[in-house]
PDB file of N, CA and C in Angstrom:
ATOM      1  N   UNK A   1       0.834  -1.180   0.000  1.00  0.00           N
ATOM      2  CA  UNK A   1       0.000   0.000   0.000  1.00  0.00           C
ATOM      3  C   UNK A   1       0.885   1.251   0.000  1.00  0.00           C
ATOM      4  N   UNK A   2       0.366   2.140  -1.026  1.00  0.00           N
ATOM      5  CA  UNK A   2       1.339   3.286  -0.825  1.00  0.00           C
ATOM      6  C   UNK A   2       0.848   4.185   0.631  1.00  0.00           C
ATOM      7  N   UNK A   3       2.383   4.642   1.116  1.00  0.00           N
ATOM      8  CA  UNK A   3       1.934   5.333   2.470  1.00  0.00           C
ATOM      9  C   UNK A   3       2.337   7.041   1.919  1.00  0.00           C
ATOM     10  N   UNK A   4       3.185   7.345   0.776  1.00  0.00           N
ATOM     11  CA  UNK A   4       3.252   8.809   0.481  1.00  0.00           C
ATOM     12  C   UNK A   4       3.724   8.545  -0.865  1.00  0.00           C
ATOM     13  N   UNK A   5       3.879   9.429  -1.519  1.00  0.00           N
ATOM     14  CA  UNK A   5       4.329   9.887  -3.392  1.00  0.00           C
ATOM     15  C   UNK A   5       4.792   9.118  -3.973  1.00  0.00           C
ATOM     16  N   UNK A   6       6.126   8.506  -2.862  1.00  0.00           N
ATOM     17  CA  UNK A   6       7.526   7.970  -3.519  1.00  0.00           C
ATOM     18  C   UNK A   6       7.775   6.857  -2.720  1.00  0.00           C
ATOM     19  N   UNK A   7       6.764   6.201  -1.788  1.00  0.00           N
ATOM     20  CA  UNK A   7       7.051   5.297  -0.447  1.00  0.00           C
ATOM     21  C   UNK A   7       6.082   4.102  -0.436  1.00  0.00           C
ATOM     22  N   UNK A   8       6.161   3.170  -0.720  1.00  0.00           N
ATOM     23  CA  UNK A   8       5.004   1.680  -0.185  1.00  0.00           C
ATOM     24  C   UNK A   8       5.586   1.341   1.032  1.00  0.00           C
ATOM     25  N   UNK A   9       4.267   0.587   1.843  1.00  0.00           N
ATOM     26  CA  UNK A   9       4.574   0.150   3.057  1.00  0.00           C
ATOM     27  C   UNK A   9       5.241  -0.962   3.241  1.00  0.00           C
ATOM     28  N   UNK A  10       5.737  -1.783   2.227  1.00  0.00           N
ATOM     29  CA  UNK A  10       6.526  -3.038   1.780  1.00  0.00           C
ATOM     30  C   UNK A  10       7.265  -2.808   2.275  1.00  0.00           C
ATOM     31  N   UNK A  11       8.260  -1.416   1.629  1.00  0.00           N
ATOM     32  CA  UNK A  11       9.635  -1.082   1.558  1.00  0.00           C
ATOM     33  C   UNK A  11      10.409  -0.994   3.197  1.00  0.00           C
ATOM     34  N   UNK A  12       9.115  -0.698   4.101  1.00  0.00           N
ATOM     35  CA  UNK A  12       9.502  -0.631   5.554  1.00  0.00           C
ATOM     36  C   UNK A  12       9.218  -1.867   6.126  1.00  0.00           C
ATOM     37  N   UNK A  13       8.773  -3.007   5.714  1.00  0.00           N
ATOM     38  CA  UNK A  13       8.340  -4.277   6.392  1.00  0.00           C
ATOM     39  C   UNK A  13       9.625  -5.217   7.093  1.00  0.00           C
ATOM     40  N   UNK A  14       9.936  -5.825   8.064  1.00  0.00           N
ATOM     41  CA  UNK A  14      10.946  -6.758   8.494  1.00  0.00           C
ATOM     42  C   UNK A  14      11.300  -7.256   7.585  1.00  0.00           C
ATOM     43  N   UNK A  15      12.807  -7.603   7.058  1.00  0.00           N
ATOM     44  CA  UNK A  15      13.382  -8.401   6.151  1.00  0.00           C
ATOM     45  C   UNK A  15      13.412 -10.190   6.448  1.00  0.00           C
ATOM     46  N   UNK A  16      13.475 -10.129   7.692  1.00  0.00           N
ATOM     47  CA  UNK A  16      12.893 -11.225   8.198  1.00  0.00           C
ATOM     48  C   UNK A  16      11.898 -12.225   7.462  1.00  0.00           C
ATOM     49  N   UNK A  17      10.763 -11.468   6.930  1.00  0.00           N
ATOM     50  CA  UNK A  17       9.301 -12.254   6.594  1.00  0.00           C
ATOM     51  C   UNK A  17       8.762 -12.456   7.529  1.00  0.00           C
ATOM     52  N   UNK A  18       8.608 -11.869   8.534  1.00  0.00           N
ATOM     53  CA  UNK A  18       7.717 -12.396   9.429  1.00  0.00           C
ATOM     54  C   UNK A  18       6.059 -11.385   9.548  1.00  0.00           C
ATOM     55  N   UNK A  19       6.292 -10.440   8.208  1.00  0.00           N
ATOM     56  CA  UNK A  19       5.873  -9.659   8.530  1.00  0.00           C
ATOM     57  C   UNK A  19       5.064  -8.416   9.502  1.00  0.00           C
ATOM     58  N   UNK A  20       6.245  -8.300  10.161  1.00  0.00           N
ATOM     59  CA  UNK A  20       5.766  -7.108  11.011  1.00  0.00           C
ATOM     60  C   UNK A  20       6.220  -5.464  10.237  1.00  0.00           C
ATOM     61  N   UNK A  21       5.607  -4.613  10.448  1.00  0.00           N
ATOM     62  CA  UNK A  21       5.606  -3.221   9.877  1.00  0.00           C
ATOM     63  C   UNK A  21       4.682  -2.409  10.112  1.00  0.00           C
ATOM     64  N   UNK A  22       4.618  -1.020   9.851  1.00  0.00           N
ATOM     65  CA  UNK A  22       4.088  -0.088  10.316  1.00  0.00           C
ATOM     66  C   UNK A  22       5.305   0.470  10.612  1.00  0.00           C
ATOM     67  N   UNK A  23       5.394   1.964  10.189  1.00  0.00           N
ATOM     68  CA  UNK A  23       6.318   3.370  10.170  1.00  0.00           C
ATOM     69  C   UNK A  23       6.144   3.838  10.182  1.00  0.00           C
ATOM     70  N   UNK A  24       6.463   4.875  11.390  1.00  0.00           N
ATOM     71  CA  UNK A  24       5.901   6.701  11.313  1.00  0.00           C
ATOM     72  C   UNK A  24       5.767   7.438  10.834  1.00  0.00           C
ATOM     73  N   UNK A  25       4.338   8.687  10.534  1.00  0.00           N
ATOM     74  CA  UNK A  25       4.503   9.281   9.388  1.00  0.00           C
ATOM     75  C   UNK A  25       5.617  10.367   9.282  1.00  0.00           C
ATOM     76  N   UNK A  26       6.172  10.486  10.660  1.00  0.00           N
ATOM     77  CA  UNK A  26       7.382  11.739  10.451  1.00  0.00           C
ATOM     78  C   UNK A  26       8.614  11.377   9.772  1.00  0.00           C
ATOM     79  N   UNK A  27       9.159  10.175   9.887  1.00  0.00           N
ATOM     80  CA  UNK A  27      10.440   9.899   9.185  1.00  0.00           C
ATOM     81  C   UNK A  27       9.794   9.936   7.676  1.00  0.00           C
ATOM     82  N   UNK A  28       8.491   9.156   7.279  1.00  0.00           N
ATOM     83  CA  UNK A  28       8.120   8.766   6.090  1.00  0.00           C
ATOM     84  C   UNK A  28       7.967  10.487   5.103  1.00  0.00           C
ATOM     85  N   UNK A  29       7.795  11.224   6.010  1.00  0.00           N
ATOM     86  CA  UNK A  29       8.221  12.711   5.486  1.00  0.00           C
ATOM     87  C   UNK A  29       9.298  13.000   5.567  1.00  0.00           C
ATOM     88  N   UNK A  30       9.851  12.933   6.718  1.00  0.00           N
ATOM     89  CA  UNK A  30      11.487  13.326   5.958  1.00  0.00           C
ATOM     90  C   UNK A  30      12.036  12.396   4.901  1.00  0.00           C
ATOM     91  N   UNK A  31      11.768  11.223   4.990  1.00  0.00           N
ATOM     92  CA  UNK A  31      12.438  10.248   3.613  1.00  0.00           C
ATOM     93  C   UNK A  31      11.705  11.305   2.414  1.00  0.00           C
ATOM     94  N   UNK A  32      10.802  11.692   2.231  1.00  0.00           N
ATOM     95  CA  UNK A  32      10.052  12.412   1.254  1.00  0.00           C
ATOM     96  C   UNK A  32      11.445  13.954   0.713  1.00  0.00           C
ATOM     97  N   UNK A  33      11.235  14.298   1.727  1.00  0.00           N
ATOM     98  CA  UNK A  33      11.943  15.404   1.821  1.00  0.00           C
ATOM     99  C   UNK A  33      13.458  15.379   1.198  1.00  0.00           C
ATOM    100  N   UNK A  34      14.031  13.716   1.497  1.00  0.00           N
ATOM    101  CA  UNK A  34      15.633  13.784   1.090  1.00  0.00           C
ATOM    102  C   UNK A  34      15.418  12.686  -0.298  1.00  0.00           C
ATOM    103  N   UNK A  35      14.077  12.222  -0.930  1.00  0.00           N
ATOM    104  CA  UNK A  35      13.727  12.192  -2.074  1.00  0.00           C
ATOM    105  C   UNK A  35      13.826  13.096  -3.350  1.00  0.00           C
ATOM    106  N   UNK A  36      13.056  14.060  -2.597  1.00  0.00           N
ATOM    107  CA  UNK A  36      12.767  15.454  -3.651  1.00  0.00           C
ATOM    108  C   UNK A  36      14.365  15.833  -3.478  1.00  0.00           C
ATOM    109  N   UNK A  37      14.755  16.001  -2.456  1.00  0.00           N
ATOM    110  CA  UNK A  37      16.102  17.290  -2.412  1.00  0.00           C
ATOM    111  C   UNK A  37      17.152  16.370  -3.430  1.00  0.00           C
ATOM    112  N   UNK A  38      17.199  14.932  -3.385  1.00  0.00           N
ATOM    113  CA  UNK A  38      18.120  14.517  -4.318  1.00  0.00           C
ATOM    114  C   UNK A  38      17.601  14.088  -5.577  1.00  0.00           C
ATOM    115  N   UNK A  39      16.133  14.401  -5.808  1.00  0.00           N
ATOM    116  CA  UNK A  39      15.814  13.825  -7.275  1.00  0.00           C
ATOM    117  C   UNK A  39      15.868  12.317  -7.677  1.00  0.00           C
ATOM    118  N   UNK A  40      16.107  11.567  -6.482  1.00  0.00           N
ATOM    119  CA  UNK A  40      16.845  10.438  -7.009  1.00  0.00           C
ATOM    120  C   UNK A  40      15.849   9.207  -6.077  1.00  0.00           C
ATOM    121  N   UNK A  41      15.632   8.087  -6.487  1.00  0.00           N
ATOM    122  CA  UNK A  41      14.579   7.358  -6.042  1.00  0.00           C
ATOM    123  C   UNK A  41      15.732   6.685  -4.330  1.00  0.00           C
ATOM    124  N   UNK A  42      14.974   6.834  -3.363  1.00  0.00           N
ATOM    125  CA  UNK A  42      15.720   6.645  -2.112  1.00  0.00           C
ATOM    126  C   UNK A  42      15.537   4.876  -2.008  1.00  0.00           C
ATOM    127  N   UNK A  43      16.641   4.170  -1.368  1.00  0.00           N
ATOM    128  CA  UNK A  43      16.494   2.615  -1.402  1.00  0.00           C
ATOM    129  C   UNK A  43      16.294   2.377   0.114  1.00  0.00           C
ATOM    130  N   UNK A  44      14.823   1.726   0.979  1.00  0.00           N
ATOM    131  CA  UNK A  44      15.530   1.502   2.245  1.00  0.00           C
ATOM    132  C   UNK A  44      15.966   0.466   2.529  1.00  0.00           C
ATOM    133  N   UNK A  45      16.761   0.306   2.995  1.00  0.00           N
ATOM    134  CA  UNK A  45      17.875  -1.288   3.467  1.00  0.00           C
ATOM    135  C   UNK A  45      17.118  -1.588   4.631  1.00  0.00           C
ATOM    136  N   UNK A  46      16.844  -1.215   5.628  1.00  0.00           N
ATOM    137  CA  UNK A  46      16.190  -1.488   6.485  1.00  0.00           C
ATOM    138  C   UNK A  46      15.182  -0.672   7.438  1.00  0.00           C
ATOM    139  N   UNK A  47      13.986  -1.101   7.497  1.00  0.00           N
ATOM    140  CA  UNK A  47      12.970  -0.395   8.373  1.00  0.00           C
ATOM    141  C   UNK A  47      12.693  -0.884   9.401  1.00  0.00           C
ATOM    142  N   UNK A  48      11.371  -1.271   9.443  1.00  0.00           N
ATOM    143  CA  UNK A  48      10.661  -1.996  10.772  1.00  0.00           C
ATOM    144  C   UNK A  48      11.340  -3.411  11.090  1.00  0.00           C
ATOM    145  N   UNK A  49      11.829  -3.797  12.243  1.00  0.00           N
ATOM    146  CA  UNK A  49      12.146  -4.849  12.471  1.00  0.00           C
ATOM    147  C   UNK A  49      11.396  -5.547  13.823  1.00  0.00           C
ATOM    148  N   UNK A  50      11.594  -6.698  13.475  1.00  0.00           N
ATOM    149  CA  UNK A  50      11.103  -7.342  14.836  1.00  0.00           C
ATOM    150  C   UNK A  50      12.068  -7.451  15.201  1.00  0.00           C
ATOM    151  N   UNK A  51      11.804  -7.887  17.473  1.00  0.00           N
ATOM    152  CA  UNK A  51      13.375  -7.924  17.752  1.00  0.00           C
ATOM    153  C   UNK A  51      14.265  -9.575  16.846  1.00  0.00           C
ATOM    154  N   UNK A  52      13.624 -10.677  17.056  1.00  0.00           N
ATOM    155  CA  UNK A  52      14.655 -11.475  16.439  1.00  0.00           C
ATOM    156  C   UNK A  52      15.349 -11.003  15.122  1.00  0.00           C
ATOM    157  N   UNK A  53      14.840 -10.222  14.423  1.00  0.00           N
ATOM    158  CA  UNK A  53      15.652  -9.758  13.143  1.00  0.00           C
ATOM    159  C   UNK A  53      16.621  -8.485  13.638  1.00  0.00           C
ATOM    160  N   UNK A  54      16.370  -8.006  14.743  1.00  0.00           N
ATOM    161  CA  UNK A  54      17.048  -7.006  15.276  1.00  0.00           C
ATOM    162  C   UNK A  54      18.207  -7.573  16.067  1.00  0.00           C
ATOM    163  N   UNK A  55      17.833  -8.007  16.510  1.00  0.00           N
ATOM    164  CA  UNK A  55      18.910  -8.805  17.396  1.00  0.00           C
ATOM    165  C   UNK A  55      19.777  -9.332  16.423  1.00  0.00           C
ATOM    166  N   UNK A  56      19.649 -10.308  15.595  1.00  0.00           N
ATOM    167  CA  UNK A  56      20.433 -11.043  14.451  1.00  0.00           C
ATOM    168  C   UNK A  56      21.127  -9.660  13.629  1.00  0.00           C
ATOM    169  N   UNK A  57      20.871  -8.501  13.606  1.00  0.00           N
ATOM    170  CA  UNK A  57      21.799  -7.516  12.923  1.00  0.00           C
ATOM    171  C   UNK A  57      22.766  -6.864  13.837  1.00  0.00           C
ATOM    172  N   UNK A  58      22.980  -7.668  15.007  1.00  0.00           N
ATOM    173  CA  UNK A  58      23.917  -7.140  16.201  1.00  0.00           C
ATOM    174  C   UNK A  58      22.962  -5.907  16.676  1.00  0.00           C
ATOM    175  N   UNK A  59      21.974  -5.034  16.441  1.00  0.00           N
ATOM    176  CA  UNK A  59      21.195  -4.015  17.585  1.00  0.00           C
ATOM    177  C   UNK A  59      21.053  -4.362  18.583  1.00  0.00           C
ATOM    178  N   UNK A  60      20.250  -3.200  19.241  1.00  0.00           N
ATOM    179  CA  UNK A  60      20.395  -3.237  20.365  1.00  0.00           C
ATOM    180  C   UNK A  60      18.777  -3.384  20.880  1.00  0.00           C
ATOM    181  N   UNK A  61      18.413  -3.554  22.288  1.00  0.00           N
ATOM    182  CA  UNK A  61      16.967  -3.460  22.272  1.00  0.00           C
ATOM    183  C   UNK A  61      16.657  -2.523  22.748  1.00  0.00           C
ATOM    184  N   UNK A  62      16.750  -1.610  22.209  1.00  0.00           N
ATOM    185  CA  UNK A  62      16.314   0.358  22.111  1.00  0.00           C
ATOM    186  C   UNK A  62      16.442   0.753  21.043  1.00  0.00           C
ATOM    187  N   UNK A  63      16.860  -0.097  20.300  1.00  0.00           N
ATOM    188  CA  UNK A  63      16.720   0.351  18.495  1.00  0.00           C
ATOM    189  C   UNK A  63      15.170   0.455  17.895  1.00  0.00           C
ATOM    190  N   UNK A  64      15.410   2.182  17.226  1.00  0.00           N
ATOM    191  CA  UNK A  64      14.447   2.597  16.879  1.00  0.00           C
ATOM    192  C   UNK A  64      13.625   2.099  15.894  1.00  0.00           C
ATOM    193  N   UNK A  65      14.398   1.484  15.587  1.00  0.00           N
ATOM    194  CA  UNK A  65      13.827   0.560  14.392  1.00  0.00           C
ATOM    195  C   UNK A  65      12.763  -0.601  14.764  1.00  0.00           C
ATOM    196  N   UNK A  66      13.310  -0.651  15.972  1.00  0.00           N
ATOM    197  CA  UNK A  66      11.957  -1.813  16.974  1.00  0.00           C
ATOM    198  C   UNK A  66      10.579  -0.913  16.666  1.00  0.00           C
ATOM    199  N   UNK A  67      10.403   0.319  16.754  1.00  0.00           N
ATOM    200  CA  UNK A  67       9.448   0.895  17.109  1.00  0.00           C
ATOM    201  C   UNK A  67       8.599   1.620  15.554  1.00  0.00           C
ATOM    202  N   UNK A  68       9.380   1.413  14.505  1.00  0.00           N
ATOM    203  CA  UNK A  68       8.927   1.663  13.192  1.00  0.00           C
ATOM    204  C   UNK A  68       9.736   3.294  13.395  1.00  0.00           C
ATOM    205  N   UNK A  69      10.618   3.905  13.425  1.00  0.00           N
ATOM    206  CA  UNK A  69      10.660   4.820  14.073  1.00  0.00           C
ATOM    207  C   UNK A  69      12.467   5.311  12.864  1.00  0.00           C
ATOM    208  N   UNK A  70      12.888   4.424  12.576  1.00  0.00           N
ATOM    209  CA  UNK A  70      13.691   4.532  11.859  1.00  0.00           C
ATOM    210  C   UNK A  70      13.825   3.746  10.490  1.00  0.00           C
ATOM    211  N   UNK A  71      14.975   3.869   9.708  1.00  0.00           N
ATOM    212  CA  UNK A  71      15.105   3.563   8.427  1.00  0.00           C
ATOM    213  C   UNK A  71      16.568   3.594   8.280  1.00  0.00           C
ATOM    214  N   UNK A  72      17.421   2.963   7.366  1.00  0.00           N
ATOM    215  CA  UNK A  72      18.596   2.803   7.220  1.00  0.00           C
ATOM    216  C   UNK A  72      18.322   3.415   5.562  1.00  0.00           C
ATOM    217  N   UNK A  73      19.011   3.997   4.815  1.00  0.00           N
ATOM    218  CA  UNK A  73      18.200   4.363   3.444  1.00  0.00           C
ATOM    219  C   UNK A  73      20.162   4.217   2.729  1.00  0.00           C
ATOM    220  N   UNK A  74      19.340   4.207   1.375  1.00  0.00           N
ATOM    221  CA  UNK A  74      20.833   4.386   0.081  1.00  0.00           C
ATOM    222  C   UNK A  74      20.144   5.140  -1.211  1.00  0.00           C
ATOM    223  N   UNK A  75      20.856   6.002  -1.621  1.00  0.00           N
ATOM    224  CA  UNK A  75      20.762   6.664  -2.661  1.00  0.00           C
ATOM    225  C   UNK A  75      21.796   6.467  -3.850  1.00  0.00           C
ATOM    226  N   UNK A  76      21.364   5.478  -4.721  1.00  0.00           N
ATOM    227  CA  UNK A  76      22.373   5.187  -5.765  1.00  0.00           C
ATOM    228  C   UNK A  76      23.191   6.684  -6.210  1.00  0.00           C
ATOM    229  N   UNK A  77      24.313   6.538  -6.370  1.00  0.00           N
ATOM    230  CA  UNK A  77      25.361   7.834  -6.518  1.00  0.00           C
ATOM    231  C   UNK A  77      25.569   8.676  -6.256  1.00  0.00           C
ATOM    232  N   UNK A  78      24.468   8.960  -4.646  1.00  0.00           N
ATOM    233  CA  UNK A  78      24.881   9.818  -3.864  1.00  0.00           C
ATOM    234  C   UNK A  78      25.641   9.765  -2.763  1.00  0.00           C
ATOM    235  N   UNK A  79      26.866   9.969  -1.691  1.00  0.00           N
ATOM    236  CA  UNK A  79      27.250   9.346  -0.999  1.00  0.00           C
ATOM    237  C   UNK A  79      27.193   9.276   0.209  1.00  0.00           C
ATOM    238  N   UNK A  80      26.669   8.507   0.986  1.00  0.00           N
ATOM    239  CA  UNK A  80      26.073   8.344   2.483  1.00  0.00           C
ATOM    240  C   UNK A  80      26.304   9.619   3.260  1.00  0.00           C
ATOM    241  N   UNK A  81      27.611  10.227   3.149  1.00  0.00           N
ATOM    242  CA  UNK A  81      27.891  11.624   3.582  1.00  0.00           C
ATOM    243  C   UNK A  81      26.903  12.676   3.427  1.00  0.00           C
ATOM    244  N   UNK A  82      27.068  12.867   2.144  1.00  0.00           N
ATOM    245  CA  UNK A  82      26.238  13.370   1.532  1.00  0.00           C
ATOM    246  C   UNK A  82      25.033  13.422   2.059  1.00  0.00           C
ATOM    247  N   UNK A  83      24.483  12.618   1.881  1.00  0.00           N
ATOM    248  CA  UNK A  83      22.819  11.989   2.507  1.00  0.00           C
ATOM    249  C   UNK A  83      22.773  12.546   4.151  1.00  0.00           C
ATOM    250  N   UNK A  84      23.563  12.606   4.788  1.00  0.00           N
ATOM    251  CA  UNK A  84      23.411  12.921   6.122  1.00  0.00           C
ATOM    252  C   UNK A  84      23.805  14.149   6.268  1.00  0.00           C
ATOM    253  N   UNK A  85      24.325  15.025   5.507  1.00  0.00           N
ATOM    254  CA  UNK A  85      24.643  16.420   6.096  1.00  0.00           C
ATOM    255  C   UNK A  85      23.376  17.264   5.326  1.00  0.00           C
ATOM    256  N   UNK A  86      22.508  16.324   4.619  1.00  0.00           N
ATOM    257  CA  UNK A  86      21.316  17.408   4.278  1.00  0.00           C
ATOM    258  C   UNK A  86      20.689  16.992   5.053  1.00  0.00           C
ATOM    259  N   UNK A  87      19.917  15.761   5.445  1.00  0.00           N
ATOM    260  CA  UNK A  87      19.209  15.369   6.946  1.00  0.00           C
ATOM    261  C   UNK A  87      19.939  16.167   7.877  1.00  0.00           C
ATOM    262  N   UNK A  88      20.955  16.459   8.458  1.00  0.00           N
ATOM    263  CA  UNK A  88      21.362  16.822   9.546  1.00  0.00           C
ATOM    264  C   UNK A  88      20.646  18.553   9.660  1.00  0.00           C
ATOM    265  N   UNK A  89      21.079  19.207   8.328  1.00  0.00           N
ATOM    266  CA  UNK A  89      19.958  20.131   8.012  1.00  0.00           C
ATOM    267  C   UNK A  89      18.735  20.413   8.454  1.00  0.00           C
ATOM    268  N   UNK A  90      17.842  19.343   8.161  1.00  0.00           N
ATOM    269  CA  UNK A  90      16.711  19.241   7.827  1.00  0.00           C
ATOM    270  C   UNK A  90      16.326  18.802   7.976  1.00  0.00           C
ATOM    271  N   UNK A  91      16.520  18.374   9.584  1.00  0.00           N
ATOM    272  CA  UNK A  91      16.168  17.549  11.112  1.00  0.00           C
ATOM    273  C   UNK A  91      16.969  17.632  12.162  1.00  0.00           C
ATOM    274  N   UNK A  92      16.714  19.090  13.053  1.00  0.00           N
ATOM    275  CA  UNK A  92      17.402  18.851  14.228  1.00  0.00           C
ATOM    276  C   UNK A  92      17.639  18.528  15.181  1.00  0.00           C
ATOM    277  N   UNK A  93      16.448  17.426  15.380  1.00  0.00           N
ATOM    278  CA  UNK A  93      16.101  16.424  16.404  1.00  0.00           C
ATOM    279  C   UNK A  93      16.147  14.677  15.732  1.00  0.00           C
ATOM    280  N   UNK A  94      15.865  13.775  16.523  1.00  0.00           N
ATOM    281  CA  UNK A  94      16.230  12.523  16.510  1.00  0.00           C
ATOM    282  C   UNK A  94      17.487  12.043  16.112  1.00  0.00           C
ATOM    283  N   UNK A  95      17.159  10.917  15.111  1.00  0.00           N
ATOM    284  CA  UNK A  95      18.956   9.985  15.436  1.00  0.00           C
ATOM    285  C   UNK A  95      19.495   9.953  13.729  1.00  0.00           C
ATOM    286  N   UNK A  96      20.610  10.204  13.690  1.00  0.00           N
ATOM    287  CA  UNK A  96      21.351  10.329  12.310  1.00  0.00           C
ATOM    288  C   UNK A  96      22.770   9.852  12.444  1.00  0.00           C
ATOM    289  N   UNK A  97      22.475   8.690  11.703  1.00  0.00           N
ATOM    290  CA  UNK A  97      23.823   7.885  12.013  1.00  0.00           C
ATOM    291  C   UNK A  97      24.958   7.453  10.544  1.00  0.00           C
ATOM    292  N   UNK A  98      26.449   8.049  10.577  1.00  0.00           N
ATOM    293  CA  UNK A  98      26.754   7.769   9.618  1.00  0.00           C
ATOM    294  C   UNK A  98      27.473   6.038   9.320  1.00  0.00           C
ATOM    295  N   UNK A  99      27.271   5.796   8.063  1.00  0.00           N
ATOM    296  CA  UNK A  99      28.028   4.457   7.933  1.00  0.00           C
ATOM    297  C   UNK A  99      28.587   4.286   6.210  1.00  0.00           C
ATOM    298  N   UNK A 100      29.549   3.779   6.197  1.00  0.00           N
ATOM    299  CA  UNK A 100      30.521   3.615   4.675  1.00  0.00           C
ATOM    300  C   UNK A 100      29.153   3.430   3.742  1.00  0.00           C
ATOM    301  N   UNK A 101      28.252   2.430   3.872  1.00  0.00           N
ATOM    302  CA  UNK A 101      27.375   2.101   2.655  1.00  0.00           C
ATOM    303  C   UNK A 101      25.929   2.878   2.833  1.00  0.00           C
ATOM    304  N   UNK A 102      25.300   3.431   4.058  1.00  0.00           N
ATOM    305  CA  UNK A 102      24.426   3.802   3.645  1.00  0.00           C
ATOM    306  C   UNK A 102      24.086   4.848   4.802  1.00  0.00           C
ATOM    307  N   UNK A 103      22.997   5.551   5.052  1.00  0.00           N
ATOM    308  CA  UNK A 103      22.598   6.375   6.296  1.00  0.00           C
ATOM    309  C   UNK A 103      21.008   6.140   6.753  1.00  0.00           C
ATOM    310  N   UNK A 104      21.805   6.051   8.622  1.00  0.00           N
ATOM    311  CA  UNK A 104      20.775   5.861   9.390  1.00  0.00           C
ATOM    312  C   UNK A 104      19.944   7.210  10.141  1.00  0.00           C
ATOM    313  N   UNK A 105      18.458   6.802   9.836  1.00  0.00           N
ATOM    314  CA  UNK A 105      17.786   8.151  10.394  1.00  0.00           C
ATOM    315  C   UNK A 105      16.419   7.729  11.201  1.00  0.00           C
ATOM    316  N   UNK A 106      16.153   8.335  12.375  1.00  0.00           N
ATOM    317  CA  UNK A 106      15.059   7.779  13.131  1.00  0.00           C
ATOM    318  C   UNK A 106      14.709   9.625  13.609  1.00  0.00           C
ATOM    319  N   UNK A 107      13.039   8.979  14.218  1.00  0.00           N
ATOM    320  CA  UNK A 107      12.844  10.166  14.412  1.00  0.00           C
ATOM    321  C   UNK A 107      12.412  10.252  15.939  1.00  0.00           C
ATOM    322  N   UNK A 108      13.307   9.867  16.768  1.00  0.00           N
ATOM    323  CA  UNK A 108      13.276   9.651  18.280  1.00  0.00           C
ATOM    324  C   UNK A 108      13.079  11.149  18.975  1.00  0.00           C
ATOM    325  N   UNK A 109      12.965  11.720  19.881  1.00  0.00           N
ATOM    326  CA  UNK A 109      12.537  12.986  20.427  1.00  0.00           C
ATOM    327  C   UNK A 109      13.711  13.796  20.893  1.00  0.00           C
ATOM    328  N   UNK A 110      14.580  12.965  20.758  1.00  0.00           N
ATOM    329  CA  UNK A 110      16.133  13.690  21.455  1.00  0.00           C
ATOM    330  C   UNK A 110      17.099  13.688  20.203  1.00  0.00           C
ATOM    331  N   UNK A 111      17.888  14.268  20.427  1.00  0.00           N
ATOM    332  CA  UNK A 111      18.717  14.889  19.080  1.00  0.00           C
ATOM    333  C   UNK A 111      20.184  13.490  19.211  1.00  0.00           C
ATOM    334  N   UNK A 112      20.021  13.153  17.974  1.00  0.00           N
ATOM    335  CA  UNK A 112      21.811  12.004  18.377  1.00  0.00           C
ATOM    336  C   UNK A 112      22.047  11.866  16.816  1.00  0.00           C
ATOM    337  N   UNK A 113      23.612  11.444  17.004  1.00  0.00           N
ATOM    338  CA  UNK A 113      24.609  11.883  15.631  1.00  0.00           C
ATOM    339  C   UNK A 113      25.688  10.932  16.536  1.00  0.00           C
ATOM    340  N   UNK A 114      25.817   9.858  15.341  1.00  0.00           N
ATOM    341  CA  UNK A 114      27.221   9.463  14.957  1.00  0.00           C
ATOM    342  C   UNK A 114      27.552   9.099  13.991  1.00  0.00           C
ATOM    343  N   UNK A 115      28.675   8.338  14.174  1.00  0.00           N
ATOM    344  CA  UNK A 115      29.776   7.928  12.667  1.00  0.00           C
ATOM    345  C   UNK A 115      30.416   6.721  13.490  1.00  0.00           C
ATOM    346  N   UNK A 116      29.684   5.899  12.073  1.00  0.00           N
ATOM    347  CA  UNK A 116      30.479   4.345  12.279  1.00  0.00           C
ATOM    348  C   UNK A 116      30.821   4.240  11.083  1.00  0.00           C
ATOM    349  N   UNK A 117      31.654   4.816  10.504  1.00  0.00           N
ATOM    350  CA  UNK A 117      32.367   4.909   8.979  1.00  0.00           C
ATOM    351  C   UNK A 117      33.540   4.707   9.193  1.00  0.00           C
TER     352      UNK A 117
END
């Protein structure tokens, strides 16, 4: 089911198969937002997880991603850097995390930033 313009609710479902999903509409707007700003169709690697699929990716159990609340995203030829210093922009609250292949973004109530690159 589409949930906005450029977004189905697939794309956020556990990779698992177990299907669990459901995602907030605030990240699902900012993914919107770093859609349009790069023109470029956004890939998410990972959304909603259950914990056994969470757990099995080494997380943690406070990962936002438990809660539909985050997204791991890739933008073919743009570079993860990239991708996070316009989010960092254009979200000055929740979680923005950098990594070599792709960028992590949740929309938790407290402001957090790192780099595992």
């Amino acid at each position: 089911m589409r949930i906005s313009k450029h977004f189905d609710d697939k794309e956020f479902s556990c990779h698992c198969g177990c299907g669990e999903k459901g995602i907030d509409s605030g990240l699902v707007r900012i993914l919107e937002k770093v859609r349009t700003h790069f023109d470029t169709p956004v890939r998410v690697t990972s959304g909603r997880r259950c914990s056994t699929w969470n757990e099995a990716q080494g997380s943690t159990s406070t990962s936002q991603h438990l809660k539909g609340m985050a997204a791991d995203i890739q933008i073919t030829g743009i570079n993860p850097d990239i991708v996070a210093r316009y989010v960092d922009k254009i979200m000055p609250e929740g979680g923005l995390g950098r990594y070599h292949t792709f960028t992590h973004i949740d929309v938790r109530a407290k402001k957090a930033r790192w780099d595992n690159r």
